[in-house]
C-alpha atoms as a PDB file:
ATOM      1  CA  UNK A   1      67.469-216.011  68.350  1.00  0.00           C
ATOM      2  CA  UNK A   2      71.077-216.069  68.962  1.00  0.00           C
ATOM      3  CA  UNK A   3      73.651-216.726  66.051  1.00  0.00           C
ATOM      4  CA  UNK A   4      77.051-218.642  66.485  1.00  0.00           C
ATOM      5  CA  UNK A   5      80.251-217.854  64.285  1.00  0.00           C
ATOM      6  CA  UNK A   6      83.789-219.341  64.819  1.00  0.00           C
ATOM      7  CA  UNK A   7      86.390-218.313  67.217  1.00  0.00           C
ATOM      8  CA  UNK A   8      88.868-216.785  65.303  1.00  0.00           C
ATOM      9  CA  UNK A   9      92.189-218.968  65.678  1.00  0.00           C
ATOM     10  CA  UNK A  10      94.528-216.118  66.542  1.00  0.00           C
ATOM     11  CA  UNK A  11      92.371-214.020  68.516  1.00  0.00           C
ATOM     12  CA  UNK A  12      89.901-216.647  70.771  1.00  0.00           C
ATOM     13  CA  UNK A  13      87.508-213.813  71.966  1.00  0.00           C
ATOM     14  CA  UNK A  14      87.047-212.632  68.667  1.00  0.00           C
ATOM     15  CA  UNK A  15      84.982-214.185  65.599  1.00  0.00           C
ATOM     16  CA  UNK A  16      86.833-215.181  62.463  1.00  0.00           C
ATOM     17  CA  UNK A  17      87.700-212.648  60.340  1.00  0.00           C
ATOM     18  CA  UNK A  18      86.321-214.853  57.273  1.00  0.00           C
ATOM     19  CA  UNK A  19      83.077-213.997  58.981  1.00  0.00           C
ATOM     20  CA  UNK A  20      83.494-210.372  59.662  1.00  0.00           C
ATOM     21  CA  UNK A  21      81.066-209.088  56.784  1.00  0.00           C
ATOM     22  CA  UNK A  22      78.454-211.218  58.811  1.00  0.00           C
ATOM     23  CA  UNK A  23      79.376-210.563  62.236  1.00  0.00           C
ATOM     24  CA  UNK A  24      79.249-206.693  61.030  1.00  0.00           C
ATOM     25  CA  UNK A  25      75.836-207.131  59.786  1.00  0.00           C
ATOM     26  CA  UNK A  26      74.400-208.981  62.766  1.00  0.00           C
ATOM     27  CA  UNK A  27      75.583-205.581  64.954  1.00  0.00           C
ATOM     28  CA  UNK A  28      73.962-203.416  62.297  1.00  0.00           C
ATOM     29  CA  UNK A  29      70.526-205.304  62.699  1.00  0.00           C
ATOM     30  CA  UNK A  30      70.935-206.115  66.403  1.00  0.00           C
ATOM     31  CA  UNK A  31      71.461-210.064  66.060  1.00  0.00           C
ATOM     32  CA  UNK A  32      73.214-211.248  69.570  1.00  0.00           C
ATOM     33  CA  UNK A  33      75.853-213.385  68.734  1.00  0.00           C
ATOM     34  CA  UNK A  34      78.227-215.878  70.304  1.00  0.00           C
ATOM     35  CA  UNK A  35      81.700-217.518  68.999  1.00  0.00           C
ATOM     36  CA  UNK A  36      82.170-220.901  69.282  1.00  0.00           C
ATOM     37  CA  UNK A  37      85.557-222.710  69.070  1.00  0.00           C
ATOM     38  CA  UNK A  38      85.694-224.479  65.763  1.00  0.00           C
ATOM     39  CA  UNK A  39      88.938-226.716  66.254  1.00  0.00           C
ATOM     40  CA  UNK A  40      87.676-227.450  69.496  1.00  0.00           C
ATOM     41  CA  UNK A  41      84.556-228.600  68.172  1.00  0.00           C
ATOM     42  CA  UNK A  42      85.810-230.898  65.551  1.00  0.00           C
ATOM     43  CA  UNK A  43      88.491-232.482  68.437  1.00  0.00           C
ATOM     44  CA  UNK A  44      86.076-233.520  70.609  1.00  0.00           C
ATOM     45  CA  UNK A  45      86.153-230.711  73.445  1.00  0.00           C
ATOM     46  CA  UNK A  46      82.705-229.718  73.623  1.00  0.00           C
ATOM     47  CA  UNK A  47      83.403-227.720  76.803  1.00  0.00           C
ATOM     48  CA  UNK A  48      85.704-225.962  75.799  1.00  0.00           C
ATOM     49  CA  UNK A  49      84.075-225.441  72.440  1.00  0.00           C
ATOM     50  CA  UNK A  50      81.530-223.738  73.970  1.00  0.00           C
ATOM     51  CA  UNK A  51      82.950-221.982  76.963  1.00  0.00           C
ATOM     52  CA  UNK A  52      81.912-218.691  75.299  1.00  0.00           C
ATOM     53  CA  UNK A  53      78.733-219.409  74.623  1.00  0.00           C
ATOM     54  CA  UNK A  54      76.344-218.157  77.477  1.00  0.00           C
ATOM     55  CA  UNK A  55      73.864-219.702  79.077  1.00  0.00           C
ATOM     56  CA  UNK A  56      70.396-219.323  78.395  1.00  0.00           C
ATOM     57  CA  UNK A  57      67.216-219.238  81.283  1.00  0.00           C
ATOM     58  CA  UNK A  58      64.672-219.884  78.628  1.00  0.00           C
ATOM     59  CA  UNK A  59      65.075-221.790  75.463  1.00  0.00           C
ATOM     60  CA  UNK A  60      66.392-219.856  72.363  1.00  0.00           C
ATOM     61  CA  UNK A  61      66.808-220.139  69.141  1.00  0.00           C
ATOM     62  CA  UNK A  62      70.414-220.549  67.910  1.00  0.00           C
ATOM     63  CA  UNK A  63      71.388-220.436  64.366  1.00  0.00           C
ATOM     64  CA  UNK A  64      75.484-221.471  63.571  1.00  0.00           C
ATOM     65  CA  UNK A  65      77.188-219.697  60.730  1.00  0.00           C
ATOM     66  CA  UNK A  66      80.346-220.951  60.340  1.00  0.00           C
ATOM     67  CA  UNK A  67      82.560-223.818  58.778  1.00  0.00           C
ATOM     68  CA  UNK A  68      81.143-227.002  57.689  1.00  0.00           C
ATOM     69  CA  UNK A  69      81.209-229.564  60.979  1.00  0.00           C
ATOM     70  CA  UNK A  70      81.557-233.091  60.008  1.00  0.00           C
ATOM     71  CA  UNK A  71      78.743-234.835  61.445  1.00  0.00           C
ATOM     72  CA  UNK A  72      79.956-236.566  64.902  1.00  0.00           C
ATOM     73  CA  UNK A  73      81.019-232.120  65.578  1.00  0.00           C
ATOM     74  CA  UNK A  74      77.433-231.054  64.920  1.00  0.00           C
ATOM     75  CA  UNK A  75      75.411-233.484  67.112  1.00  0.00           C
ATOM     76  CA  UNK A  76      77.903-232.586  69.897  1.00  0.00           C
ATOM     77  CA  UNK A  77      76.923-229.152  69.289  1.00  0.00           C
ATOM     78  CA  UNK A  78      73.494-229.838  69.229  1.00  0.00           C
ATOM     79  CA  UNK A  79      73.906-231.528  72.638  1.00  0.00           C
ATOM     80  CA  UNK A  80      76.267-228.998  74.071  1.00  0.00           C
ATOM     81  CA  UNK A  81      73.768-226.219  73.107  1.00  0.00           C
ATOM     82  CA  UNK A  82      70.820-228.217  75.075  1.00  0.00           C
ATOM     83  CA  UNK A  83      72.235-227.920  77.992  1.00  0.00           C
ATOM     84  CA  UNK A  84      72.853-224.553  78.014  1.00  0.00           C
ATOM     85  CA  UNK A  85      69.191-224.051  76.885  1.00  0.00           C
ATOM     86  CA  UNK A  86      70.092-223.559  73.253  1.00  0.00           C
ATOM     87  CA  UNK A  87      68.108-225.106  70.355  1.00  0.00           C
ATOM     88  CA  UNK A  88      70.012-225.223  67.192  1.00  0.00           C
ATOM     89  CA  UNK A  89      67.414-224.597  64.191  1.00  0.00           C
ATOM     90  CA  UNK A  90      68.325-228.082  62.754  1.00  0.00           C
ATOM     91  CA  UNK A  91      68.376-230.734  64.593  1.00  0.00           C
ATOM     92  CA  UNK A  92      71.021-234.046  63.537  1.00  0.00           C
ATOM     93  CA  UNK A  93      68.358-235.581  61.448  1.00  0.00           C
ATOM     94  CA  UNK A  94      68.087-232.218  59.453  1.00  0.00           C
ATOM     95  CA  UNK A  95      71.438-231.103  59.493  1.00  0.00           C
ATOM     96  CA  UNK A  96      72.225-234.599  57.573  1.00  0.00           C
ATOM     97  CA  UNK A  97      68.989-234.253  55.306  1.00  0.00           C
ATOM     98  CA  UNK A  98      70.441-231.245  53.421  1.00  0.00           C
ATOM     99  CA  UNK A  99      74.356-231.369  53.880  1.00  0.00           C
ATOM    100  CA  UNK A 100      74.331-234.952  52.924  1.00  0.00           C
ATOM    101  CA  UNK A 101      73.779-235.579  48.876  1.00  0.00           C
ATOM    102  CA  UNK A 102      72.639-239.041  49.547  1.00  0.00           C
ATOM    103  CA  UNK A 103      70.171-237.727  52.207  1.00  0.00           C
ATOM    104  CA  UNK A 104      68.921-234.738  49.842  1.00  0.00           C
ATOM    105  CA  UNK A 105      68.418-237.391  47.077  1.00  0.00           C
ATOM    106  CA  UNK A 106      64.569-237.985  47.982  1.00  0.00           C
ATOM    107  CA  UNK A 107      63.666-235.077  48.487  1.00  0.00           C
ATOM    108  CA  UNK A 108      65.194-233.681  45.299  1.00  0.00           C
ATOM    109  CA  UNK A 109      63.229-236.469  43.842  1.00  0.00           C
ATOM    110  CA  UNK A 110      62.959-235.587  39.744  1.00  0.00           C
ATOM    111  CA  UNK A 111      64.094-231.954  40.191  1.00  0.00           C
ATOM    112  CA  UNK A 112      67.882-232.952  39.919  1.00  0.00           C
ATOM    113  CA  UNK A 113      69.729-234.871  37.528  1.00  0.00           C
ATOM    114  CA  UNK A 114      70.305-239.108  37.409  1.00  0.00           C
ATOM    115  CA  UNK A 115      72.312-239.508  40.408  1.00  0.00           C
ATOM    116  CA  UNK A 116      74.489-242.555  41.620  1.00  0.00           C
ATOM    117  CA  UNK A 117      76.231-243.059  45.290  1.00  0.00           C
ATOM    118  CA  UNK A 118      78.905-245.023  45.679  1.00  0.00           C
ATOM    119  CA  UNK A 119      79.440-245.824  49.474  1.00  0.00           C
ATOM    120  CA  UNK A 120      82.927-245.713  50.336  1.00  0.00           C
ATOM    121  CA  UNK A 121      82.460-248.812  52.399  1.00  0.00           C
ATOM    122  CA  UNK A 122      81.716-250.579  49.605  1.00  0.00           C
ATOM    123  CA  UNK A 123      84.502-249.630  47.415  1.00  0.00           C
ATOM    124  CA  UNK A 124      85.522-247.750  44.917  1.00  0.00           C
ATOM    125  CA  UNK A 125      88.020-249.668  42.948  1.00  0.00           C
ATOM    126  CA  UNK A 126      87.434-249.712  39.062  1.00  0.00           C
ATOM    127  CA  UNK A 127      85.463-252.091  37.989  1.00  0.00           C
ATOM    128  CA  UNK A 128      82.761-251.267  41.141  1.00  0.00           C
ATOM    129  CA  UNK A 129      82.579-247.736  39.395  1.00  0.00           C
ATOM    130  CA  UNK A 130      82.286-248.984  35.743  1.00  0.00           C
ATOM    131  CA  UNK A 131      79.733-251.179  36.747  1.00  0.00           C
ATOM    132  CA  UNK A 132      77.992-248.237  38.651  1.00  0.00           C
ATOM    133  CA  UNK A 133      77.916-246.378  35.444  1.00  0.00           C
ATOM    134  CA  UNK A 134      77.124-248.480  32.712  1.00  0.00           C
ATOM    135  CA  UNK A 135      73.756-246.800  32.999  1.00  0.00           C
ATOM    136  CA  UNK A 136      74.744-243.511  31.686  1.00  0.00           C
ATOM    137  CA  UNK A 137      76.147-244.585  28.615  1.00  0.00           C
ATOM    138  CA  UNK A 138      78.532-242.227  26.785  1.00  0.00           C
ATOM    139  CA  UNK A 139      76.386-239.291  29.052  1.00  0.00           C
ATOM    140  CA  UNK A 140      78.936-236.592  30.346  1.00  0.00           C
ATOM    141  CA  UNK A 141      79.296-236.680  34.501  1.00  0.00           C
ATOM    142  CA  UNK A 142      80.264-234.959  37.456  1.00  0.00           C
ATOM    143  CA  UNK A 143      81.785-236.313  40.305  1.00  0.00           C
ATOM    144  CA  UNK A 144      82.034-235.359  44.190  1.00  0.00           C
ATOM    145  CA  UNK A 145      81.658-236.660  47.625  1.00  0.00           C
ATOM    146  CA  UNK A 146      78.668-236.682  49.663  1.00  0.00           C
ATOM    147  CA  UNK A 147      78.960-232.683  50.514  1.00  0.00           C
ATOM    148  CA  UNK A 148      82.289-231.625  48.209  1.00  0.00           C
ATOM    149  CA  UNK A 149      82.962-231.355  44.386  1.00  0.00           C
ATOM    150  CA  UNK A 150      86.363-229.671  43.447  1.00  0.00           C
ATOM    151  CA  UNK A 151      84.962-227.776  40.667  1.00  0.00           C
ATOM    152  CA  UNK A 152      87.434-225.011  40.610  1.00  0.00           C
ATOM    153  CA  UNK A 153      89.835-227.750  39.107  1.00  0.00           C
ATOM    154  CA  UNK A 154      86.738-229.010  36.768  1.00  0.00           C
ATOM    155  CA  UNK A 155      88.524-231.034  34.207  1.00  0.00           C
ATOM    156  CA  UNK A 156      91.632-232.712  36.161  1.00  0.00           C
ATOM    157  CA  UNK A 157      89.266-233.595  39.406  1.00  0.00           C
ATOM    158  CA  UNK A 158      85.426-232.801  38.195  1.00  0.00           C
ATOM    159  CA  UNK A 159      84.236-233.383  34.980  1.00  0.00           C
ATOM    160  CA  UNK A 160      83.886-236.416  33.312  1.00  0.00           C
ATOM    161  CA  UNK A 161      83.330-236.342  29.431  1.00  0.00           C
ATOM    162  CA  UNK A 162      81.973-239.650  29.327  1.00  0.00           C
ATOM    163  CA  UNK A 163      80.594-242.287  31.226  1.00  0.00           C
ATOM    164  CA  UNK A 164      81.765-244.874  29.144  1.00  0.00           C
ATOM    165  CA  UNK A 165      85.542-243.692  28.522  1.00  0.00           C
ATOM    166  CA  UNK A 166      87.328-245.793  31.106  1.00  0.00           C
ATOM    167  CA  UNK A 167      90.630-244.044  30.725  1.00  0.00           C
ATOM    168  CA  UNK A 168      88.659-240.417  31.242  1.00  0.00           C
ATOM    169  CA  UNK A 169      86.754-241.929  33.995  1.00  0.00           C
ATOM    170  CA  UNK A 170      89.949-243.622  36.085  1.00  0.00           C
ATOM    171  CA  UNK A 171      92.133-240.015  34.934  1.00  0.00           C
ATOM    172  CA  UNK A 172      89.565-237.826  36.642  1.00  0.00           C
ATOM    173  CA  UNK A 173      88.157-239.983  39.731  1.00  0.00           C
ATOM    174  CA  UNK A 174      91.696-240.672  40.325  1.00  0.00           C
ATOM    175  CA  UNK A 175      92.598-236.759  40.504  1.00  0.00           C
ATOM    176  CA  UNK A 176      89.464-236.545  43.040  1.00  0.00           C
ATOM    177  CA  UNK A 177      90.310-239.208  45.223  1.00  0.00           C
ATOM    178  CA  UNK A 178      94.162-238.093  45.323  1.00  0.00           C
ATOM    179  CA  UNK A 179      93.079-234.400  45.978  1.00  0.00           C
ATOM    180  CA  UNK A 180      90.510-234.973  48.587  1.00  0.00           C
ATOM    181  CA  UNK A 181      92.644-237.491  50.501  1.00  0.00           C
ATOM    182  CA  UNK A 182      91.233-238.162  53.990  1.00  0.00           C
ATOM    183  CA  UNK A 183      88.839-235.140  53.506  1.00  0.00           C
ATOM    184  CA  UNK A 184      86.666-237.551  51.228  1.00  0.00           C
ATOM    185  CA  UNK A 185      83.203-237.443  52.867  1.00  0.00           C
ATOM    186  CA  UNK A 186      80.672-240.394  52.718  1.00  0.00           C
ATOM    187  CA  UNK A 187      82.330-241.786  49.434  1.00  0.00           C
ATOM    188  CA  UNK A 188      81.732-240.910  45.709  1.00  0.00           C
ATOM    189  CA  UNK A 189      78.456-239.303  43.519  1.00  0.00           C
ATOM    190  CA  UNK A 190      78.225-239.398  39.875  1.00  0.00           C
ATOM    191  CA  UNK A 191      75.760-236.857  38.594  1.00  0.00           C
ATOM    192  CA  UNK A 192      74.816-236.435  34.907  1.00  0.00           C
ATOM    193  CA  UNK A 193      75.533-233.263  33.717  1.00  0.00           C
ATOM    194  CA  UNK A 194      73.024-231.110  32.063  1.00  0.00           C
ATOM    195  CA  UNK A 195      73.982-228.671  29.964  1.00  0.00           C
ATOM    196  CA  UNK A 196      73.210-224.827  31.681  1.00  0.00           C
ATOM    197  CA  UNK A 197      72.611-221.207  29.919  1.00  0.00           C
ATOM    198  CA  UNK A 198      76.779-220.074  30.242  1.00  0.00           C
ATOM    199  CA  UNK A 199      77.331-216.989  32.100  1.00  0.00           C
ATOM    200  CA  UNK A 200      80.562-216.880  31.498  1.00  0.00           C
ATOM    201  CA  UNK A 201      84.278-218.721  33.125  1.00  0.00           C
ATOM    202  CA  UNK A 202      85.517-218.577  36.019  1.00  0.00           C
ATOM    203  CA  UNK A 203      88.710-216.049  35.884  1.00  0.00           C
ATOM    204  CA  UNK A 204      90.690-218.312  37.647  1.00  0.00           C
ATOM    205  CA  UNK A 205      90.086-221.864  37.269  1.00  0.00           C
ATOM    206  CA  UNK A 206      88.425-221.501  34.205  1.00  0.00           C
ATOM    207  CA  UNK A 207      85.388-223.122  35.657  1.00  0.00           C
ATOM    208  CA  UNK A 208      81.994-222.709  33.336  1.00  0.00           C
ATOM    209  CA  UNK A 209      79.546-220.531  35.196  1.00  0.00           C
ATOM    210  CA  UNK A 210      75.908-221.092  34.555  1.00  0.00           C
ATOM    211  CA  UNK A 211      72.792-219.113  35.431  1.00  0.00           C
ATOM    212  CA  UNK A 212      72.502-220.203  38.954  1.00  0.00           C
ATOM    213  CA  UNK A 213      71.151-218.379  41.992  1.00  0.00           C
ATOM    214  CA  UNK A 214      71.362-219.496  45.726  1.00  0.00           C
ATOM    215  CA  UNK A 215      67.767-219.471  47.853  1.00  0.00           C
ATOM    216  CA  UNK A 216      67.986-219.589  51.731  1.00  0.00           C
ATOM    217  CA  UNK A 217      65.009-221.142  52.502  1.00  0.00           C
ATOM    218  CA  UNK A 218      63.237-220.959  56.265  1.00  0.00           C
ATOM    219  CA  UNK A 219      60.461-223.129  57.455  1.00  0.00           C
ATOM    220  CA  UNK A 220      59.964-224.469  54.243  1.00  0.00           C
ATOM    221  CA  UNK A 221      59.349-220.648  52.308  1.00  0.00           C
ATOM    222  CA  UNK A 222      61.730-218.680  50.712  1.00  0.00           C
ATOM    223  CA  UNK A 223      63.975-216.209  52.941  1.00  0.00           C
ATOM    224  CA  UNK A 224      66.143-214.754  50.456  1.00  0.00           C
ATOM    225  CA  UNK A 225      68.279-215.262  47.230  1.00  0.00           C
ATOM    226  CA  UNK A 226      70.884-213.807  45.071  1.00  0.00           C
ATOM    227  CA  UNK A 227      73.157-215.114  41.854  1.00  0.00           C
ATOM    228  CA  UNK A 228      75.276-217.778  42.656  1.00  0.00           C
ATOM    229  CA  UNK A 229      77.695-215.991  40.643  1.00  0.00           C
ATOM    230  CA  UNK A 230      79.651-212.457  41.001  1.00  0.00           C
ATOM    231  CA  UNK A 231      78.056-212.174  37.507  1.00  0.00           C
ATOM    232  CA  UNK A 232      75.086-209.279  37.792  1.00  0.00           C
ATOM    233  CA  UNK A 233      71.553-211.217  36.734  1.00  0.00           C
ATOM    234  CA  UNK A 234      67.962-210.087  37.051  1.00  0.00           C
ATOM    235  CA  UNK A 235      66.358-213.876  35.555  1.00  0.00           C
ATOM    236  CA  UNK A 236      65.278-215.624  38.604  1.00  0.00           C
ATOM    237  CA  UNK A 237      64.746-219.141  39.407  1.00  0.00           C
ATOM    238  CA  UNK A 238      60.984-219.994  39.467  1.00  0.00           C
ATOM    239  CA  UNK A 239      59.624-221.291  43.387  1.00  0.00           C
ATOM    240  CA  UNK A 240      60.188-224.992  43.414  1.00  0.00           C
ATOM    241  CA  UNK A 241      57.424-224.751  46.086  1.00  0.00           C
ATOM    242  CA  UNK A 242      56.950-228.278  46.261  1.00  0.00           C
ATOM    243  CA  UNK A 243      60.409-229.308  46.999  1.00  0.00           C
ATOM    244  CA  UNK A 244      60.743-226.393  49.518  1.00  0.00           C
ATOM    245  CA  UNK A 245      58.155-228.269  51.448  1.00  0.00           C
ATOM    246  CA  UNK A 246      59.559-231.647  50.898  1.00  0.00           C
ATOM    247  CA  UNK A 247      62.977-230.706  52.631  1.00  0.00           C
ATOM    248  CA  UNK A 248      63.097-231.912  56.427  1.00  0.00           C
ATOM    249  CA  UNK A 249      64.727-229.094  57.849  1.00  0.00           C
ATOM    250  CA  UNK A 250      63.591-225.521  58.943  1.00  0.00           C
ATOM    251  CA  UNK A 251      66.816-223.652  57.691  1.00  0.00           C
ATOM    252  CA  UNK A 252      68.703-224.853  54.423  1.00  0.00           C
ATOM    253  CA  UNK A 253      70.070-223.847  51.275  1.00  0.00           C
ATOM    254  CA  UNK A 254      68.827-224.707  47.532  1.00  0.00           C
ATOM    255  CA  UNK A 255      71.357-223.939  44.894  1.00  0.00           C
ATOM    256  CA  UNK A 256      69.210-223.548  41.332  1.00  0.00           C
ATOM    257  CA  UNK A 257      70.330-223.356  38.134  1.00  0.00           C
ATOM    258  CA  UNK A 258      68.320-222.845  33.933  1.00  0.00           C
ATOM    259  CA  UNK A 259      68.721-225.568  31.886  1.00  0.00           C
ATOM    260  CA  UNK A 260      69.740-224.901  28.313  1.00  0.00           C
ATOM    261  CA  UNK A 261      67.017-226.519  26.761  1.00  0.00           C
ATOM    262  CA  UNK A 262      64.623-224.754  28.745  1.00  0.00           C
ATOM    263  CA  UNK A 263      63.465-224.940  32.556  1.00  0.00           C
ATOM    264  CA  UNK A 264      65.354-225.088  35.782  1.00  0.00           C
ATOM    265  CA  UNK A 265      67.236-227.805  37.772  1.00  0.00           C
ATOM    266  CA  UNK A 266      67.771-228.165  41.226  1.00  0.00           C
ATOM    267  CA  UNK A 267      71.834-228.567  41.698  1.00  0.00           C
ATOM    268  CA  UNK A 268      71.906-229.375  45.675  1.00  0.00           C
ATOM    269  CA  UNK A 269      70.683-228.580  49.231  1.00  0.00           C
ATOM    270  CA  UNK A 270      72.711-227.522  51.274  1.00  0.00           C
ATOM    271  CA  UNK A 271      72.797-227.074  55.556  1.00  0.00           C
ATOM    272  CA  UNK A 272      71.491-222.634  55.914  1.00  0.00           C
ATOM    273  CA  UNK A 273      74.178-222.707  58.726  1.00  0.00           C
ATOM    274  CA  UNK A 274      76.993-223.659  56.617  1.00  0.00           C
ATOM    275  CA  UNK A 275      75.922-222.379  53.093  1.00  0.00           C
ATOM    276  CA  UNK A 276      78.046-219.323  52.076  1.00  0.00           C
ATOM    277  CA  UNK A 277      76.384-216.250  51.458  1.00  0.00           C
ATOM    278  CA  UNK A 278      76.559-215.509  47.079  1.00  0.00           C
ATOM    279  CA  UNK A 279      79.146-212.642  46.729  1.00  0.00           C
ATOM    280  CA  UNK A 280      76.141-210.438  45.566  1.00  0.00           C
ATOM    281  CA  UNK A 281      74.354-210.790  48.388  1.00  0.00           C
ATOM    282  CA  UNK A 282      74.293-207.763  51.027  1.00  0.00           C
ATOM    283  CA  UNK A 283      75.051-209.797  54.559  1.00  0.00           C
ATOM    284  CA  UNK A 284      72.689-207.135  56.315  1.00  0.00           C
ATOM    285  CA  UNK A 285      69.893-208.095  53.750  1.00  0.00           C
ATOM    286  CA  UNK A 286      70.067-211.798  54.786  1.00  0.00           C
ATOM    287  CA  UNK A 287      70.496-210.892  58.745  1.00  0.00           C
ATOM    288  CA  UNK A 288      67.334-208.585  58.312  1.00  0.00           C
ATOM    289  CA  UNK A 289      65.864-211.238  56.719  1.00  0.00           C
ATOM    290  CA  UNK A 290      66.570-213.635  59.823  1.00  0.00           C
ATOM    291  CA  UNK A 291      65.530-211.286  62.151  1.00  0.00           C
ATOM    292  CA  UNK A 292      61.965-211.024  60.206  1.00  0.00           C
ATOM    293  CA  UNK A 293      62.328-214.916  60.326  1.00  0.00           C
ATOM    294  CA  UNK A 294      62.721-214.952  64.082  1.00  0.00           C
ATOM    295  CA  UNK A 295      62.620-218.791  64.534  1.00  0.00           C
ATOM    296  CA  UNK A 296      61.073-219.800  67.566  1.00  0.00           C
ATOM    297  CA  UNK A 297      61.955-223.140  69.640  1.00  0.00           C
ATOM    298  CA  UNK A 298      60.170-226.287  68.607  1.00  0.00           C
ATOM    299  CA  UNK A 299      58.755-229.025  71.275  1.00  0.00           C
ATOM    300  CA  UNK A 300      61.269-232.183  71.391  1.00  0.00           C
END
């Protein structure tokens, strides 16, 4: 197994220094590593995206830890990485499954809150959303794009009080559409929102933070998990067993989070390679925790 971080943009034969906790514990567990160049990547250059990244006689495992690639980025990658006898842990298909909300939706099945997609393609004027949700009456909402919420500015850009207030609706989806500009992935997702056990605010943005933990999960059983939060808490999520299995990907993220009126709901998937590590999780612990893994190539 071989893991991939960025090139760091100042210093090309040196990983980003947003990654150096990581790239710290990969040396103190013995994980080989490579950097691949990010804004090389996302242009287009493949080659020289990946003229760092050495060759390999047999086929190995390699697992990417770095920024979120839009999706035309990662199946270069994947490609780029064949050919130098590379197998990224998630293939296209899976990489989409999990980083994509609309992809995650069937898997999630019932574990996650009412969810609607509108496609940007086709359109998100005002009435198009109204119509979209009529269904959720006066029900309070989220919104985000297919992979981003901006819930550090939660009530100018993320929450919605109600469904059915158009003025509220048009104030806040306006504010999101504005802010994301041409970063707006896939289009727009209404979720209803369930009210969570509070932790506590967010000291910056103000931002309620629920009971919520982060689980890395790795051919379909847990790897390991930590608060979601830099809040200290010992009440765990329960397995979700079923949905681990359900996922089609062998490396991916599952962000949990307790219900007020009892249980546990299943926020999101998310892509292992791109995931962030919780701030209360020890980066060695996870990289000992992919070495135990120790995913080995699948046939094609």
């Amino acid at each position: 197994m071989r893991v991939l971080f960025c090139t760091d943009p100042l210093l090309e034969r040196h990983p980003d220094r947003a990654f150096a906790p990581e790239v710290a514990a990969a040396d103190a567990v013995g994980v080989a590593w490579s950097c691949v160049d990010f804004e090389a990547l996302v242009a287009g250059d493949v080659g020289a995206a990946l003229r760092r990244v050495r060759a390999s006689e047999a086929v190995e495992v390699a697992v990417y830890r770095g920024w979120m690639l839009p999706l035309a980025a990662y199946d270069a990658l994947h490609a780029g990485l064949g050919a130098r006898g590379l197998q990224l842990v998630n293939d296209p298909a899976a990489y989409r499954s999990a980083h994509l909300l609309p992809a995650a939706l069937p898997h999630l099945a019932d574990d996650t809150p009412e969810t609607v997609v509108l496609p940007r393609e086709d359109g998100l004027h005002g009435s198009r959303i109204e119509a979209a949700l009529a269904r959720f009456g006066g029900r309070a909402l989220v919104v985000k794009d297919y992979v981003k919420s901006r819930k550090h500015e939660w009530n100018d850009a993320c929450f919605i009080r109600a469904a059915d207030d158009v003025a509220e609706v048009r104030r806040v989806v306006g504010n999101f559409l504005d802010r994301q500009g041409d970063d707006l992935v896939g289009g727009l997702v209404f979720r209803a929102y369930e009210p969570l056990v509070p932790l506590g605010n967010h000291p910056r943005s103000g931002m309620p933070l629920p009971r919520e933990w982060r689980r890395f999960i790795a051919d379909g059983r847990p790897l390991v998990e930590a608060p979601a939060w830099e809040i200290a808490d010992e009440v765990a999520p329960p397995e979700f067993a079923d949905l681990a299995r359900r996922v089609p990907s062998r490396f991916f993220s599952l962000d949990l989070a307790e219900r007020a009126a009892g249980g546990w709901t299943a926020i999101e998937l998310g892509d292992g390679q791109v995931a962030g590590l919780p701030p209360l999780l020890d980066p060695e612990v996870f990289y000992r925790a992919l070495t135990a893994w120790d995913p080995q190539p699948t046939r094609p």
